[in-house]
N, C-alpha and C. Protein backbone atom coordinates (compact mmCIF):
# COMPACT_ATOMS: atom_id res chain seq x y z
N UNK A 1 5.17 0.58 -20.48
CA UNK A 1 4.83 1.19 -19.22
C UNK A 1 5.98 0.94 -18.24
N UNK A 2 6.24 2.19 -17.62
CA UNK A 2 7.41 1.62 -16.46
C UNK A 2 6.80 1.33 -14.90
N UNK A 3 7.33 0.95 -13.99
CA UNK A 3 7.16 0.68 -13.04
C UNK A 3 7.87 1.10 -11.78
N UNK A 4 7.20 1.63 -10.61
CA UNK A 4 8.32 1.91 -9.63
C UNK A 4 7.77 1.53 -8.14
N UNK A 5 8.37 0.53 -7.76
CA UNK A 5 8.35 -0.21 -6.55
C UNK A 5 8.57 0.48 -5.15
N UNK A 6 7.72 -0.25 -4.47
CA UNK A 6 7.91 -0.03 -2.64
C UNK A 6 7.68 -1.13 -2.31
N UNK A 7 8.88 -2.00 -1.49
CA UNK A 7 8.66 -3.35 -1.21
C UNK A 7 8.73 -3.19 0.45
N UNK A 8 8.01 -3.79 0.90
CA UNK A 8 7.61 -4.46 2.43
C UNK A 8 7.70 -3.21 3.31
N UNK A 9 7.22 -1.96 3.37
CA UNK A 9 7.07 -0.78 3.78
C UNK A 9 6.61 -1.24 5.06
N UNK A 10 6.69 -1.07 6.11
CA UNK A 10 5.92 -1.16 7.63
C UNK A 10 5.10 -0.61 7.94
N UNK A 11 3.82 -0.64 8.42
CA UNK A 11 3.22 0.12 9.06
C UNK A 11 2.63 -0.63 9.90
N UNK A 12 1.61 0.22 10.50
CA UNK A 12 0.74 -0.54 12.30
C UNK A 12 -0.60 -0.48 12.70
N UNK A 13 -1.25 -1.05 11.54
CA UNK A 13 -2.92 -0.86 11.53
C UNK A 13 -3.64 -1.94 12.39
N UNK A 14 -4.46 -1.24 12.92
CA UNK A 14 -5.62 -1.89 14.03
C UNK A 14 -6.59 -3.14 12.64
N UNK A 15 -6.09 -4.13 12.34
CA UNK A 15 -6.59 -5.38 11.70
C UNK A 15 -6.70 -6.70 12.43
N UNK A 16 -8.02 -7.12 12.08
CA UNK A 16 -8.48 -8.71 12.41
C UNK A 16 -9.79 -8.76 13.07
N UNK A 17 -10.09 -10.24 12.31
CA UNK A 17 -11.48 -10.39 12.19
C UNK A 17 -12.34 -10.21 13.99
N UNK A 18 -11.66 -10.79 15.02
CA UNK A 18 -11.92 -10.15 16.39
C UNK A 18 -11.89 -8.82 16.82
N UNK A 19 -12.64 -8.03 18.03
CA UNK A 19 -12.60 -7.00 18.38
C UNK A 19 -10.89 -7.12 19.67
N UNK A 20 -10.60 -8.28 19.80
CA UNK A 20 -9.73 -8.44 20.41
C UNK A 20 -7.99 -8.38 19.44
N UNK A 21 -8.07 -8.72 18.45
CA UNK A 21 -7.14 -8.45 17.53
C UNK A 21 -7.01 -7.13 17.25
N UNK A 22 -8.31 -6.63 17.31
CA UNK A 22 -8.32 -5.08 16.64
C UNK A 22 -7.57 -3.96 17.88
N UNK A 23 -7.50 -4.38 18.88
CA UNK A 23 -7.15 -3.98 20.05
C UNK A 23 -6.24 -2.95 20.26
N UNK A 24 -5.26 -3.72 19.37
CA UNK A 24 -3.93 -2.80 19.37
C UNK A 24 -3.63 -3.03 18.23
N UNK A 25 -2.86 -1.79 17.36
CA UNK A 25 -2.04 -2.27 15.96
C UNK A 25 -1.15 -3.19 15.65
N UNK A 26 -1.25 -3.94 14.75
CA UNK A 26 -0.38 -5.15 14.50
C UNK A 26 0.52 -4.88 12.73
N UNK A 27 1.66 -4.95 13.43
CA UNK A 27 2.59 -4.91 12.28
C UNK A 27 2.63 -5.61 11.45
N UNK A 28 1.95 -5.01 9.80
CA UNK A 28 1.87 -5.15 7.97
C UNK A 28 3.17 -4.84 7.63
N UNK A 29 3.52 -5.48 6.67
CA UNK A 29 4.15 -5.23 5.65
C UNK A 29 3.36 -4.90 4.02
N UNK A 30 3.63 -3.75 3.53
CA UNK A 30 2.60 -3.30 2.27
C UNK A 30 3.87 -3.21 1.64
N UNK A 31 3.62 -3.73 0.09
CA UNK A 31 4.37 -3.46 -0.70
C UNK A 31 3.55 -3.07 -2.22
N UNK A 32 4.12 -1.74 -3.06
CA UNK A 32 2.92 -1.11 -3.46
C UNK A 32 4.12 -1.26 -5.13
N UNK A 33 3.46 -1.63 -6.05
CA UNK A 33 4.19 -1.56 -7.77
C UNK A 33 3.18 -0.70 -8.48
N UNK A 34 3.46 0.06 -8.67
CA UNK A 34 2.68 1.21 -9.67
C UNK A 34 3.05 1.65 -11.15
N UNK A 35 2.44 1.40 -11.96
CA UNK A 35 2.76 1.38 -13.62
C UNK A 35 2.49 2.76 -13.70
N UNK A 36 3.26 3.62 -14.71
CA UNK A 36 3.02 4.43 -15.40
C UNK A 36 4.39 4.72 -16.09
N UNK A 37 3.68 6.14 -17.06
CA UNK A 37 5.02 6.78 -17.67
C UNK A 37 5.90 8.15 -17.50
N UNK A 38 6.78 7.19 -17.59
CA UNK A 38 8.41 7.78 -17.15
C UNK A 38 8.79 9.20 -18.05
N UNK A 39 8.50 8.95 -18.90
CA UNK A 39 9.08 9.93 -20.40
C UNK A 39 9.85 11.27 -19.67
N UNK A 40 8.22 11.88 -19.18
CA UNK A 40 8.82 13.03 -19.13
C UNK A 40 9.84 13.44 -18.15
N UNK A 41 9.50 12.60 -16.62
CA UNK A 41 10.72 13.05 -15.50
C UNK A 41 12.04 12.27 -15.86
N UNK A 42 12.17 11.47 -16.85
CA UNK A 42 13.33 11.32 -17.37
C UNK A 42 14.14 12.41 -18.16
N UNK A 43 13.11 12.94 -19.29
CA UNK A 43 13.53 13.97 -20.16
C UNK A 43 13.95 14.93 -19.48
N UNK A 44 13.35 15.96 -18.18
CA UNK A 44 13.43 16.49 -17.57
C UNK A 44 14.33 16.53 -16.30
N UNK A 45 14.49 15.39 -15.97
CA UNK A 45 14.87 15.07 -14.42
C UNK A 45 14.25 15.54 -13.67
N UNK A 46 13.09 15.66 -13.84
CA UNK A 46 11.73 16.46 -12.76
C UNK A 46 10.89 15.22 -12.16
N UNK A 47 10.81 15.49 -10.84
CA UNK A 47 9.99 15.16 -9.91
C UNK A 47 8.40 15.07 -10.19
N UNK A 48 7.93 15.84 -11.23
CA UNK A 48 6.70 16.11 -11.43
C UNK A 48 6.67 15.24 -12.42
N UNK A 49 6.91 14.68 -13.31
CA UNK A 49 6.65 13.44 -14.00
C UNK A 49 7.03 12.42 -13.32
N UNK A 50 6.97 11.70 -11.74
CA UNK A 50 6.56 10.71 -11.37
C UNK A 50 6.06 10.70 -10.42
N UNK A 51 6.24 9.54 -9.69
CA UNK A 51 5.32 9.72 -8.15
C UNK A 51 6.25 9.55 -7.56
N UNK A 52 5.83 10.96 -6.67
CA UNK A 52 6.82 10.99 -4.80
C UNK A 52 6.29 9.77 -4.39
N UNK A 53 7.49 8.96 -3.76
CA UNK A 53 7.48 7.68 -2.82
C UNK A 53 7.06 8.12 -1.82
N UNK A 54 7.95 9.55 -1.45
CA UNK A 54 7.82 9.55 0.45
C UNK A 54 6.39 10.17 0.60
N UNK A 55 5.63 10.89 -0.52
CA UNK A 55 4.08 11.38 -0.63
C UNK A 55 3.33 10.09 -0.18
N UNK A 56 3.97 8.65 -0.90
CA UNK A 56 2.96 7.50 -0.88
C UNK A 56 3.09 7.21 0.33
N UNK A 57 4.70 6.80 1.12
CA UNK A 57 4.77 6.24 2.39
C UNK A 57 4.49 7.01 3.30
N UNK A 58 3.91 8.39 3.44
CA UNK A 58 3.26 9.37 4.23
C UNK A 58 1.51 9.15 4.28
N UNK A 59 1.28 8.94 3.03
CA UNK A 59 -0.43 8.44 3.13
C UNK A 59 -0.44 6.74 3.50
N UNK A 60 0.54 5.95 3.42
CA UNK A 60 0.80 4.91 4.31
C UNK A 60 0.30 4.95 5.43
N UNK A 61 1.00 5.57 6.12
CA UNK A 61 1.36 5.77 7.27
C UNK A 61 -0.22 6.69 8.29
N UNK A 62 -0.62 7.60 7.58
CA UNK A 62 -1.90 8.65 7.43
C UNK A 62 -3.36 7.33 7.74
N UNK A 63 -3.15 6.68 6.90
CA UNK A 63 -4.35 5.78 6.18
C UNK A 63 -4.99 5.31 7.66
N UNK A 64 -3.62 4.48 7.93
CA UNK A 64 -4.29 4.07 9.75
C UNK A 64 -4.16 4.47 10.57
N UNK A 65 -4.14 5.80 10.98
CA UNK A 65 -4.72 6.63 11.78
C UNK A 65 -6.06 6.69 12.52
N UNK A 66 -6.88 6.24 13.64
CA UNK A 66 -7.97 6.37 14.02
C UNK A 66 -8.49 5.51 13.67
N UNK A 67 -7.76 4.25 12.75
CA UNK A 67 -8.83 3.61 11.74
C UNK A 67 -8.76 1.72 12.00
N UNK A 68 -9.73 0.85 11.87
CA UNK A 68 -9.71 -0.52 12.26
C UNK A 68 -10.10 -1.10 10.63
N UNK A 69 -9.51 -2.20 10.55
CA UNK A 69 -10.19 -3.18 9.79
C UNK A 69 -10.44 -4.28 10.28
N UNK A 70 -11.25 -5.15 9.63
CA UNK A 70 -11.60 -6.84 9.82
C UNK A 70 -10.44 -8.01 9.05
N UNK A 71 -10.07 -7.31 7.65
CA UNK A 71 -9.50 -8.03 6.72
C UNK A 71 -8.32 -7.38 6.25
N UNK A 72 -7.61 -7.47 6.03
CA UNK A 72 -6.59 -7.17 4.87
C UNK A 72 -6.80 -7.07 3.56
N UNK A 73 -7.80 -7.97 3.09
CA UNK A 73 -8.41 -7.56 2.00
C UNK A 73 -8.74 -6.08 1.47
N UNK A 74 -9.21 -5.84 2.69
CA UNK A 74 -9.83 -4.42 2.65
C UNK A 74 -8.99 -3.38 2.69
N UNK A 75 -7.88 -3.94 3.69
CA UNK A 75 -6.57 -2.85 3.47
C UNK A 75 -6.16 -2.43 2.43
N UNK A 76 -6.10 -3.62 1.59
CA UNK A 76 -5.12 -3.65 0.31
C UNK A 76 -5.82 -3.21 -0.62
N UNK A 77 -6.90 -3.30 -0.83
CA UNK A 77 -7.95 -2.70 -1.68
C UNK A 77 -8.44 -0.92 -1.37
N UNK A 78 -8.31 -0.63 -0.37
CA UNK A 78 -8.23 1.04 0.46
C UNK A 78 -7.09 1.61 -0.06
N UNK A 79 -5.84 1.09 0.32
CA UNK A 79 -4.84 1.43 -0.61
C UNK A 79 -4.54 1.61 -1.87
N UNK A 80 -4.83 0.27 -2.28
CA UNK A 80 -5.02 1.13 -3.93
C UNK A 80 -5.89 2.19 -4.42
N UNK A 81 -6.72 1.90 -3.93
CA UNK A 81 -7.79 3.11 -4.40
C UNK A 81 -7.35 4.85 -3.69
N UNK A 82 -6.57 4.57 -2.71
CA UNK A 82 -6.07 5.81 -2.43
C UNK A 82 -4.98 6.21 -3.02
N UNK A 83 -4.06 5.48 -3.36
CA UNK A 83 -3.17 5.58 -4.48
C UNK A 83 -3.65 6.08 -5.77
N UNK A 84 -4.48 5.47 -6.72
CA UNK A 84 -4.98 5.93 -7.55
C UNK A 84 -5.90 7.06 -7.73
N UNK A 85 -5.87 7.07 -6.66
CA UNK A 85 -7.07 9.01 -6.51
C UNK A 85 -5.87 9.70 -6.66
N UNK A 86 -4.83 9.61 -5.74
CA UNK A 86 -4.22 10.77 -5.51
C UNK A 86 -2.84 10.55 -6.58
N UNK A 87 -2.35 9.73 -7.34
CA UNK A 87 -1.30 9.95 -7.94
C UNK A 87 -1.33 9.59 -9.50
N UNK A 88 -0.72 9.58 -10.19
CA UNK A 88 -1.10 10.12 -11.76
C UNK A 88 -0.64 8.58 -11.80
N UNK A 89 -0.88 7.40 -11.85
CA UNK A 89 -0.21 6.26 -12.51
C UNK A 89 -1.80 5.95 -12.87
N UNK A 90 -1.11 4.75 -13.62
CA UNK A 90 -2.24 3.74 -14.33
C UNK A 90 -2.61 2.61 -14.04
N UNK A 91 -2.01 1.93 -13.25
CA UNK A 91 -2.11 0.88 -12.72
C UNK A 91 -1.41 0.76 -11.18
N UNK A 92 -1.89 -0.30 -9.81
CA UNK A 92 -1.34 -0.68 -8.66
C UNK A 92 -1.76 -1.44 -8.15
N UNK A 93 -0.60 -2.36 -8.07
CA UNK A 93 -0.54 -3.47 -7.20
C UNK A 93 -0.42 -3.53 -5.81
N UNK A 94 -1.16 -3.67 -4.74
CA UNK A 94 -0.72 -3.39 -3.47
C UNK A 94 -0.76 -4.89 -3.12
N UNK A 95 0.18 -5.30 -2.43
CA UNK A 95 0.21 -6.61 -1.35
C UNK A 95 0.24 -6.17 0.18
N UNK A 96 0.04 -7.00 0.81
CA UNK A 96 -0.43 -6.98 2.32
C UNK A 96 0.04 -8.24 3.34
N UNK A 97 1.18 -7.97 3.98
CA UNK A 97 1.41 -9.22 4.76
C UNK A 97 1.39 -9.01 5.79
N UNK A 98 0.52 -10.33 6.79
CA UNK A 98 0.46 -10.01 7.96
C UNK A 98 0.91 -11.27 8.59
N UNK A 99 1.00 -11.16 9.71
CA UNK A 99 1.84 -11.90 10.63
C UNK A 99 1.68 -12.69 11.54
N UNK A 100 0.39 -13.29 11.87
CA UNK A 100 -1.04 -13.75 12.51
C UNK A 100 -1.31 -15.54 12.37
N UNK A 101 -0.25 -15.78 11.85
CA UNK A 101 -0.16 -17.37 11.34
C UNK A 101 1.42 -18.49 12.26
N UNK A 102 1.13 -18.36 13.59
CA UNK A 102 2.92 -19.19 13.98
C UNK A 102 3.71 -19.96 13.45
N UNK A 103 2.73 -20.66 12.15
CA UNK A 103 3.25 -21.44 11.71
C UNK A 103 4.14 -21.64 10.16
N UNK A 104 3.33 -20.35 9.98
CA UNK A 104 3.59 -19.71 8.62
C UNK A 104 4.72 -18.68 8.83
N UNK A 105 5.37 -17.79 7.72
CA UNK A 105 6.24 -16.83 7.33
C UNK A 105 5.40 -15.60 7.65
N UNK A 106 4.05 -15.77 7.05
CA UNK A 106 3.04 -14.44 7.04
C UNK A 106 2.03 -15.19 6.17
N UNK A 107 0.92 -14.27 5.98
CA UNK A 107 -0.40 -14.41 5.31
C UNK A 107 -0.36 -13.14 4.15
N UNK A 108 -0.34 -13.18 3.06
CA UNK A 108 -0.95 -11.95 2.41
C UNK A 108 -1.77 -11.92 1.12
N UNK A 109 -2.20 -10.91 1.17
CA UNK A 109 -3.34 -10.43 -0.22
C UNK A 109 -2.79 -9.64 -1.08
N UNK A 110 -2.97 -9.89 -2.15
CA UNK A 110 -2.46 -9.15 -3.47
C UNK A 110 -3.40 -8.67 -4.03
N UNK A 111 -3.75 -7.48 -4.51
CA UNK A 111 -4.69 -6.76 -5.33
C UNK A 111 -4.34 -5.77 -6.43
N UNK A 112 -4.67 -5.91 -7.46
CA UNK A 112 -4.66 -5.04 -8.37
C UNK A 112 -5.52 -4.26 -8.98
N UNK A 113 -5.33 -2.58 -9.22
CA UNK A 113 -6.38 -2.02 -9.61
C UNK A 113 -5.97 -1.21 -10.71
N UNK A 114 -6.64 -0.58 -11.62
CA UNK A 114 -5.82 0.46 -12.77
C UNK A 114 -6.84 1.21 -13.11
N UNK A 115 -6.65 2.66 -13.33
CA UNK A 115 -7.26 3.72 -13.12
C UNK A 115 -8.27 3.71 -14.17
């Protein structure tokens, strides 16, 4: 199975367990690894045997629109599952780092799901 990476992508979702956190968007880092196979947009050099990145970092970006969470958990788990509806792989890993810790680098959740 091959794999094709998006590491620490930005985005600005309304997250945290307060209605006061949720307030304003707070800057994630998502980083998304998605398994599948290569064969054919290799054989081809076609676009249609893999997944558009900028398709994924557009529904990124789409996802939190209008929208709040409590957890990151939940982020990261929304994401995959929107990933896997909409793109032909077999497997995805989404991670989730957030930034909410002074003392720390970041906080994040790792989830994996496969179609």
């Amino acid at each position: 199975m091959d794999l094709i990476r998006i590491v620490d992508f930005e985005v600005n979702y309304r997250v945290g367990v307060t209605e006061e956190e949720r307030a304003k968007p707070q800057r994630l880092l998502v980083s998304l690894e998605m398994w599948l196979m290569l064969d054919r947009a290799i054989a081809h050099d076609d676009l249609a045997g893999t997944v558009d990145y900028n398709k994924v970092a557009h529904l990124l970006k789409e996802l939190g629109k209008g929208r709040s969470w409590k957890l990151i958990e939940s982020v990261a788990a929304e994401i995959a599952e929107a990933v896997l509806d909409r793109f032909k792989i077999r497997k995805v890993r989404v991670e989730v780092k957030k930034f909410s810790l002074p003392e720390a680098r970041y906080v994040s959740v790792e989830i994996d799901r496969e179609a």
